[in-house]
PDB file of N, CA and C in Angstrom:
ATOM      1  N   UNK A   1      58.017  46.306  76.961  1.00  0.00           N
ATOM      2  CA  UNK A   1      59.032  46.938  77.792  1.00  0.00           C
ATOM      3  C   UNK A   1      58.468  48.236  78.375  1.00  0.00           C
ATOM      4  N   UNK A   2      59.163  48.666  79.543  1.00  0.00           N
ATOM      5  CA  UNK A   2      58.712  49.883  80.147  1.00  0.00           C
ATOM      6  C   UNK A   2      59.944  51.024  80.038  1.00  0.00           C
ATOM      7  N   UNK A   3      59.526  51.776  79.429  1.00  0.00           N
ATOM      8  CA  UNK A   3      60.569  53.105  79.542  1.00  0.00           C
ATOM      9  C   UNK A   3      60.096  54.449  80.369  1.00  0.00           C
ATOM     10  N   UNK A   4      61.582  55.226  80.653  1.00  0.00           N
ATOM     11  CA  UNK A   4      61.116  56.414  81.436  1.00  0.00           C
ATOM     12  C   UNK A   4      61.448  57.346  79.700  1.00  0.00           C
ATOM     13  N   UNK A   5      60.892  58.252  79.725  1.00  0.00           N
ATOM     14  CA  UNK A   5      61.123  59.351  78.415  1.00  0.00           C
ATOM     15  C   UNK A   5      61.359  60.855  79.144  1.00  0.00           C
ATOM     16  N   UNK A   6      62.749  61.204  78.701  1.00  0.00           N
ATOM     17  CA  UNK A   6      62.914  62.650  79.423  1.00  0.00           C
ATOM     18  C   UNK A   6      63.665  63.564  78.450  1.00  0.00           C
ATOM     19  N   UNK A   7      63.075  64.685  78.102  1.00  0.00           N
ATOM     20  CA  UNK A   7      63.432  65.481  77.199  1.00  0.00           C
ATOM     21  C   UNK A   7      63.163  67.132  77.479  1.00  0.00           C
ATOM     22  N   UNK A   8      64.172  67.646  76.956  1.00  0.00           N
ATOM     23  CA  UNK A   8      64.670  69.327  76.668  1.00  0.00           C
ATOM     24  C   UNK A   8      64.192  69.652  75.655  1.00  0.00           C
ATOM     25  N   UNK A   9      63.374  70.641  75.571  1.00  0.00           N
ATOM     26  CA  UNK A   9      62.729  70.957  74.146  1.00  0.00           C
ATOM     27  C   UNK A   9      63.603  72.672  74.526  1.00  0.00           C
ATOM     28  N   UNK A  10      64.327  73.061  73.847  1.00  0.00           N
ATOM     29  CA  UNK A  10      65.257  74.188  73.993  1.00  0.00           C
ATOM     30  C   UNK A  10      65.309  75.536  73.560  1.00  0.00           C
ATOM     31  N   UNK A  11      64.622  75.480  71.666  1.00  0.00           N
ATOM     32  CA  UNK A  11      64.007  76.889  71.836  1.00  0.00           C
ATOM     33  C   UNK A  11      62.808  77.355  71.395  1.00  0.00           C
ATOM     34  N   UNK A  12      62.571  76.515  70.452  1.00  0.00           N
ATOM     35  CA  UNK A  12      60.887  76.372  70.399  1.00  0.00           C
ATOM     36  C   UNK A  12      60.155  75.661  71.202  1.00  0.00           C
ATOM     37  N   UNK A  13      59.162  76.013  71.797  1.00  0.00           N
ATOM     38  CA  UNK A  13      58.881  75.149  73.056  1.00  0.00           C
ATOM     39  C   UNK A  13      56.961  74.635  72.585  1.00  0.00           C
ATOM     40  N   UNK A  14      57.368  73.673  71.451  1.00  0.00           N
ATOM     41  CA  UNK A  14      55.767  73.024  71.056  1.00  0.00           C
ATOM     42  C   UNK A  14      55.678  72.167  71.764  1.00  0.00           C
ATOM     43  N   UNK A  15      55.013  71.814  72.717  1.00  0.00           N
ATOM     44  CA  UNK A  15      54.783  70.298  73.924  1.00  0.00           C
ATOM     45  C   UNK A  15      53.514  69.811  72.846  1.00  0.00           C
ATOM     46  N   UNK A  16      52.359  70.615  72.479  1.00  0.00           N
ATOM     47  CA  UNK A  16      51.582  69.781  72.486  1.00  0.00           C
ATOM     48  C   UNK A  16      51.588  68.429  71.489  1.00  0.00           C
ATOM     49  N   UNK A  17      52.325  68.703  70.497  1.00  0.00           N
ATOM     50  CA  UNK A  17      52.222  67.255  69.312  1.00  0.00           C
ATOM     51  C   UNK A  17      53.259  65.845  69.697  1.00  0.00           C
ATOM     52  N   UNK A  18      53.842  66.490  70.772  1.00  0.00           N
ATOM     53  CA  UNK A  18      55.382  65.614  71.112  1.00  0.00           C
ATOM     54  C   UNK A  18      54.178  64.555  72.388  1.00  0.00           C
ATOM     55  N   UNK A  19      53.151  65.650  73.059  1.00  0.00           N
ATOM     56  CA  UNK A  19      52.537  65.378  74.360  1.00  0.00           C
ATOM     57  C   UNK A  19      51.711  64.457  73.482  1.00  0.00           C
ATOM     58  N   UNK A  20      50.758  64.557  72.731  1.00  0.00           N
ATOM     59  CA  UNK A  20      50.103  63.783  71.614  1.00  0.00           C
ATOM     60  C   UNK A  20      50.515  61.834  71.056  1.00  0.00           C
ATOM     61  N   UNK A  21      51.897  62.528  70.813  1.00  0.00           N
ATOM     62  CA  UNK A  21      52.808  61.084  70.359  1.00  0.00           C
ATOM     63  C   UNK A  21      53.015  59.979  72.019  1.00  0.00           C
ATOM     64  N   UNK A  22      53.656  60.851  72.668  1.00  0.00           N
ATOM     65  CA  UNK A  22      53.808  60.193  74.294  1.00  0.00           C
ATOM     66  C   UNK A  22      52.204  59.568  74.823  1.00  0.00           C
ATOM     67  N   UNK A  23      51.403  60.335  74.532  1.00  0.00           N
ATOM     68  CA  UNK A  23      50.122  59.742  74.850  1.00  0.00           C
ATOM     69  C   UNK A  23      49.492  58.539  74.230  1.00  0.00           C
ATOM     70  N   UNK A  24      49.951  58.675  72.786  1.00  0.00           N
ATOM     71  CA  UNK A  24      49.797  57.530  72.077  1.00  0.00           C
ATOM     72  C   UNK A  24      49.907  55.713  72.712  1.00  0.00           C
ATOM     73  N   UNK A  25      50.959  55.792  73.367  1.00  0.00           N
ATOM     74  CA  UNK A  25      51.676  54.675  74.008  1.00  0.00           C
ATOM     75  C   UNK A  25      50.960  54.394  75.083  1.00  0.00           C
ATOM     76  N   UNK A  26      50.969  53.023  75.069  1.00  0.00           N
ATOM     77  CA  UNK A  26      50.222  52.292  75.970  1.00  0.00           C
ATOM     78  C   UNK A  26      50.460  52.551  77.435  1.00  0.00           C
ATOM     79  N   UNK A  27      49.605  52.753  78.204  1.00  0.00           N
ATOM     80  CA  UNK A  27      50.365  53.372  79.445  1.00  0.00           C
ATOM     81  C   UNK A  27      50.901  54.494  79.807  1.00  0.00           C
ATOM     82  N   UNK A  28      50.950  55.448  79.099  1.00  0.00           N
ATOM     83  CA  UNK A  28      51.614  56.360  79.045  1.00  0.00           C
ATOM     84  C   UNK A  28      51.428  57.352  80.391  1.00  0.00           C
ATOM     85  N   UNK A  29      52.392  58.172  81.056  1.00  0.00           N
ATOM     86  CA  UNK A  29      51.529  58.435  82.343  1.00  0.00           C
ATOM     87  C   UNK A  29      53.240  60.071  82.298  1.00  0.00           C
ATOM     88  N   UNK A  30      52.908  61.129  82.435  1.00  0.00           N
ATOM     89  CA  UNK A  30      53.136  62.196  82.141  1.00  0.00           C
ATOM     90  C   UNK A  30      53.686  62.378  83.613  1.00  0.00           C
ATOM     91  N   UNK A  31      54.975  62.207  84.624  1.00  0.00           N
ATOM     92  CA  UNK A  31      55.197  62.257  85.886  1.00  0.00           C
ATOM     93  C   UNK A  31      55.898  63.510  86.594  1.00  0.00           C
ATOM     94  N   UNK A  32      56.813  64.217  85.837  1.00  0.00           N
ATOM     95  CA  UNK A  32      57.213  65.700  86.109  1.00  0.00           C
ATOM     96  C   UNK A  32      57.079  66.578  84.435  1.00  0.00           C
ATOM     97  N   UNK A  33      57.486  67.660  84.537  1.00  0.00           N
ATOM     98  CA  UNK A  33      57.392  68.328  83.725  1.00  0.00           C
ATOM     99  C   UNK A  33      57.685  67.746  82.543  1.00  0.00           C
ATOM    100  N   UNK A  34      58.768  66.938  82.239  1.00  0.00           N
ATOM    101  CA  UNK A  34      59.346  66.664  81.004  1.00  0.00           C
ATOM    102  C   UNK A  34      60.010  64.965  80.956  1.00  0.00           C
ATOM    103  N   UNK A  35      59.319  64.604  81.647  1.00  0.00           N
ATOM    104  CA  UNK A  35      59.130  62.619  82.184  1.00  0.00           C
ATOM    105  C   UNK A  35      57.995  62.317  81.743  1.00  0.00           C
ATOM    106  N   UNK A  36      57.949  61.417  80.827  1.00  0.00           N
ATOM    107  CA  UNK A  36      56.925  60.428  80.814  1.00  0.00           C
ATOM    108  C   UNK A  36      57.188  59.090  81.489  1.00  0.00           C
ATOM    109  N   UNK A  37      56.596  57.985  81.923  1.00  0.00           N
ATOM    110  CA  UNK A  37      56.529  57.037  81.487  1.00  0.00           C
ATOM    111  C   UNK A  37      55.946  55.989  80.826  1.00  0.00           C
ATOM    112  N   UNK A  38      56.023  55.210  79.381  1.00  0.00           N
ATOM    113  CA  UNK A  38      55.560  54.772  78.783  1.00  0.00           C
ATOM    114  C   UNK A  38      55.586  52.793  78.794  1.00  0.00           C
ATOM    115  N   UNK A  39      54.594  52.326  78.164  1.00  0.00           N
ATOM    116  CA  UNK A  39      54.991  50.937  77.698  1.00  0.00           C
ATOM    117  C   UNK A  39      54.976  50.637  76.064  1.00  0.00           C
ATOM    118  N   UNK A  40      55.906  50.161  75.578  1.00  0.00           N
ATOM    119  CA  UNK A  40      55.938  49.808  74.016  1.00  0.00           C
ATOM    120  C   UNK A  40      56.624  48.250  73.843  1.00  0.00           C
ATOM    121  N   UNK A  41      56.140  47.648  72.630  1.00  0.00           N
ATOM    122  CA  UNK A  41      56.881  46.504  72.501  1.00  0.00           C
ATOM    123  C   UNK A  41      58.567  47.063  71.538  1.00  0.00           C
ATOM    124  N   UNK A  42      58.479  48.253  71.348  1.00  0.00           N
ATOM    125  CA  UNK A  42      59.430  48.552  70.584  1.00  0.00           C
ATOM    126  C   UNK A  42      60.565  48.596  71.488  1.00  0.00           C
ATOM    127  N   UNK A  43      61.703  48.796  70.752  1.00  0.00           N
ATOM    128  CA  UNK A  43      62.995  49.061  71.501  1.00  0.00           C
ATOM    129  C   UNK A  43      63.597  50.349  71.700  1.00  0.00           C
ATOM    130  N   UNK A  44      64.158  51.081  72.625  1.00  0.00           N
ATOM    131  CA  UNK A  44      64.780  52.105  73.247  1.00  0.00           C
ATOM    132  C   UNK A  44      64.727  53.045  72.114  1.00  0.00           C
ATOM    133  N   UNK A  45      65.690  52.234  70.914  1.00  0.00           N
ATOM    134  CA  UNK A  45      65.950  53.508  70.192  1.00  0.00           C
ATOM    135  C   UNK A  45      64.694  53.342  69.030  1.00  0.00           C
ATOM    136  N   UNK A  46      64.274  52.387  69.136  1.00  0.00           N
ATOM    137  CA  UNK A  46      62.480  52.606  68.276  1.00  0.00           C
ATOM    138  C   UNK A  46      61.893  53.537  68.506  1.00  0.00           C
ATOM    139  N   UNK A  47      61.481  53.811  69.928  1.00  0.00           N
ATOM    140  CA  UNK A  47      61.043  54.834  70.785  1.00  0.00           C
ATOM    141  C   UNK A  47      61.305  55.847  70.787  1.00  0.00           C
ATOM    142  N   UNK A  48      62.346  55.971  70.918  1.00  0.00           N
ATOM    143  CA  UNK A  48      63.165  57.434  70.862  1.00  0.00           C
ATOM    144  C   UNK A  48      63.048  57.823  69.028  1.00  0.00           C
ATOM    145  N   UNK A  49      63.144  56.965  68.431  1.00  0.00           N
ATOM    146  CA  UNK A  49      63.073  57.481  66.318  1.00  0.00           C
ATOM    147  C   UNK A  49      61.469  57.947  66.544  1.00  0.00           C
ATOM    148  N   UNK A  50      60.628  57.301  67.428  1.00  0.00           N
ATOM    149  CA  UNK A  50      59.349  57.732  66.802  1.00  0.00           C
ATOM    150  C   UNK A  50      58.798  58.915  67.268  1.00  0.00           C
ATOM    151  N   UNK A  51      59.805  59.585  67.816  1.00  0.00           N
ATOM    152  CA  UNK A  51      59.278  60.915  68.723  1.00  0.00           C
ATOM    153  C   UNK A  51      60.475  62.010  67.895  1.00  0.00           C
ATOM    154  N   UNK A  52      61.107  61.544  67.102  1.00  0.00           N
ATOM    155  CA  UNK A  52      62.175  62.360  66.502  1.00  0.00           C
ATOM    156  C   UNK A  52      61.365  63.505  66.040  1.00  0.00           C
ATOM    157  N   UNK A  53      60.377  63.346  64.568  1.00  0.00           N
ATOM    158  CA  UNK A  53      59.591  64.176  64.162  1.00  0.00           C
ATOM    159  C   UNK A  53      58.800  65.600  65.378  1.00  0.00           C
ATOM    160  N   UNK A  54      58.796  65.406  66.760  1.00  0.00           N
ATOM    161  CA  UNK A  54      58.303  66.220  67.344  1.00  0.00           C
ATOM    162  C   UNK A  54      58.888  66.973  68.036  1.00  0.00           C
ATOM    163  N   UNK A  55      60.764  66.826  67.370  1.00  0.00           N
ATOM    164  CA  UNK A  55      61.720  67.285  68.371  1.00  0.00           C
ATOM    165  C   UNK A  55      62.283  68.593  66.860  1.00  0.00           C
ATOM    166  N   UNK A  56      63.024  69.664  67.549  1.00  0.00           N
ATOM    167  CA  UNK A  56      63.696  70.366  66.485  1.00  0.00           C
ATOM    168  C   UNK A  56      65.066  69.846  66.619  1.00  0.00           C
ATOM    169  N   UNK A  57      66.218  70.254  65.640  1.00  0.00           N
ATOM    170  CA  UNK A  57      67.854  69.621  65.781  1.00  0.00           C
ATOM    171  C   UNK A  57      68.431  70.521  67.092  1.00  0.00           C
ATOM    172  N   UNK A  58      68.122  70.962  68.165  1.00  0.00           N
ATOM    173  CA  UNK A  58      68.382  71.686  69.306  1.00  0.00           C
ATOM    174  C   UNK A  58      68.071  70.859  70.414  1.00  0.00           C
ATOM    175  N   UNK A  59      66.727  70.091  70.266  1.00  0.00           N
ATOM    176  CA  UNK A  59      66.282  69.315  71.460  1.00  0.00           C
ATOM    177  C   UNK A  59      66.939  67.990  72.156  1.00  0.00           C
ATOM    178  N   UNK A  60      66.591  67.691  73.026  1.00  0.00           N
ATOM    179  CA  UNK A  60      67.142  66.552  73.555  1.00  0.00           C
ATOM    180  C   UNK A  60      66.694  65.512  74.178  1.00  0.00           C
ATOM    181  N   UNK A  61      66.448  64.517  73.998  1.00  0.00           N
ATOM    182  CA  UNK A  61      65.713  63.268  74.695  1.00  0.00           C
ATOM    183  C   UNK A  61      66.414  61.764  74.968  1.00  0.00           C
ATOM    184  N   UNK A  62      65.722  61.575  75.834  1.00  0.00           N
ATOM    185  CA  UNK A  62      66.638  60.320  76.234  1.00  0.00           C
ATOM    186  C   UNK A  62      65.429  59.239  76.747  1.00  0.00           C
ATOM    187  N   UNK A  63      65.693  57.876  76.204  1.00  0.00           N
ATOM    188  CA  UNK A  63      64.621  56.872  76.546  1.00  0.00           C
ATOM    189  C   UNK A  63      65.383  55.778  77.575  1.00  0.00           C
ATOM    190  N   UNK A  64      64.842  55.463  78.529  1.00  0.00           N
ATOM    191  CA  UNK A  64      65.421  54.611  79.105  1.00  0.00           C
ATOM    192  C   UNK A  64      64.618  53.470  79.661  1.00  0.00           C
ATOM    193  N   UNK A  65      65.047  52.266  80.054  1.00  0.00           N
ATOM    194  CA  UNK A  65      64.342  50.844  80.409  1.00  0.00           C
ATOM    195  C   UNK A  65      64.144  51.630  82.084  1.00  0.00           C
ATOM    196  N   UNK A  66      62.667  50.761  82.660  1.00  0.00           N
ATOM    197  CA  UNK A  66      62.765  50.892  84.045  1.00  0.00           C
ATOM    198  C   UNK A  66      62.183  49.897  84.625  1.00  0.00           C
ATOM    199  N   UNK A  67      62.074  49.780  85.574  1.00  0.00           N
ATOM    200  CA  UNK A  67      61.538  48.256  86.541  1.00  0.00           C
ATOM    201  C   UNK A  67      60.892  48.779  87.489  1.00  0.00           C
ATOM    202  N   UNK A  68      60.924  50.505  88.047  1.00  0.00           N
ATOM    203  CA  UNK A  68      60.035  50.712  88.898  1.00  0.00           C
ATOM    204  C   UNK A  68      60.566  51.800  89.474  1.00  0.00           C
ATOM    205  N   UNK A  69      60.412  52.538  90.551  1.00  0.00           N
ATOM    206  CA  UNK A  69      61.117  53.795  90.822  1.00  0.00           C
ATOM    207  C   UNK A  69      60.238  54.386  92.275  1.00  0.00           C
ATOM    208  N   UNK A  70      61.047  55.296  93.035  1.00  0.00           N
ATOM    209  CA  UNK A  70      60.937  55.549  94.312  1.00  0.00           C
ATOM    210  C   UNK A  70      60.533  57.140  93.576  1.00  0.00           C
ATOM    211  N   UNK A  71      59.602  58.189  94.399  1.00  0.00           N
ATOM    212  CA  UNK A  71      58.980  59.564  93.955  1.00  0.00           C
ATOM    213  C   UNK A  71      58.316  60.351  94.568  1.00  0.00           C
ATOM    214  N   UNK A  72      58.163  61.093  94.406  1.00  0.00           N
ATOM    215  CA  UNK A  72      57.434  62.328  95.768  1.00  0.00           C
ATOM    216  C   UNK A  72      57.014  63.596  94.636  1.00  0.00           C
ATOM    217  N   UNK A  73      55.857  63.944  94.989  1.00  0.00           N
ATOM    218  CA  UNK A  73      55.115  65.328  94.448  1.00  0.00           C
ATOM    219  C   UNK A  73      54.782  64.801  92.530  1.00  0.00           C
ATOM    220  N   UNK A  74      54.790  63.926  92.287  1.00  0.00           N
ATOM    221  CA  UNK A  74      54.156  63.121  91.050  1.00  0.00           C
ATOM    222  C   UNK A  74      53.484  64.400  90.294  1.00  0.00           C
ATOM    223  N   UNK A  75      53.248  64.719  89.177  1.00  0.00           N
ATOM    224  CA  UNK A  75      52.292  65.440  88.827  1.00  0.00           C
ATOM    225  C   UNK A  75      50.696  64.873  88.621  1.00  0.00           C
ATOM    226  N   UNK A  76      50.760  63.000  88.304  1.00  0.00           N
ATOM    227  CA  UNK A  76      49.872  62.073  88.607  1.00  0.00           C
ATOM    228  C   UNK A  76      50.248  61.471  89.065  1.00  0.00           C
TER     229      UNK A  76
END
């Protein structure tokens, strides 16, 4: 499956071990500041549990299915 990954890291602001885990994933491709998009055989909320550890109880993330998407100024 293909997901978009978009998350608020709110007051501690550690990117790099969360950036680490997102990279992990097959495909993984880093598109605005706080968007990934990834490929996993896991499911939505698989995805989202395995990134829990890199979040504090303040943060916020959201995984979602995608099929493809329209974009301008990409960071890649």
């Amino acid at each position: 499956m293909k997901y978009i990954i978009s998350y608020d890291l709110r007051n501690q602001r550690d990117y790099e071990d969360l950036y680490d885990a997102l990279k992990a994933f097959s495909g993984s491709r880093k598109v605005l500041e706080s968007v990934w998009l990834v490929e996993s055989s896991k499911t939505r909320k698989e995805v989202a549990d395995s990134l829990l550890d890199y979040l504090d109880s303040d943060d916020g993330i959201i995984v979602a299915d995608y099929n493809g998407y329209a974009y301008k100024n990409l960071l890649e």
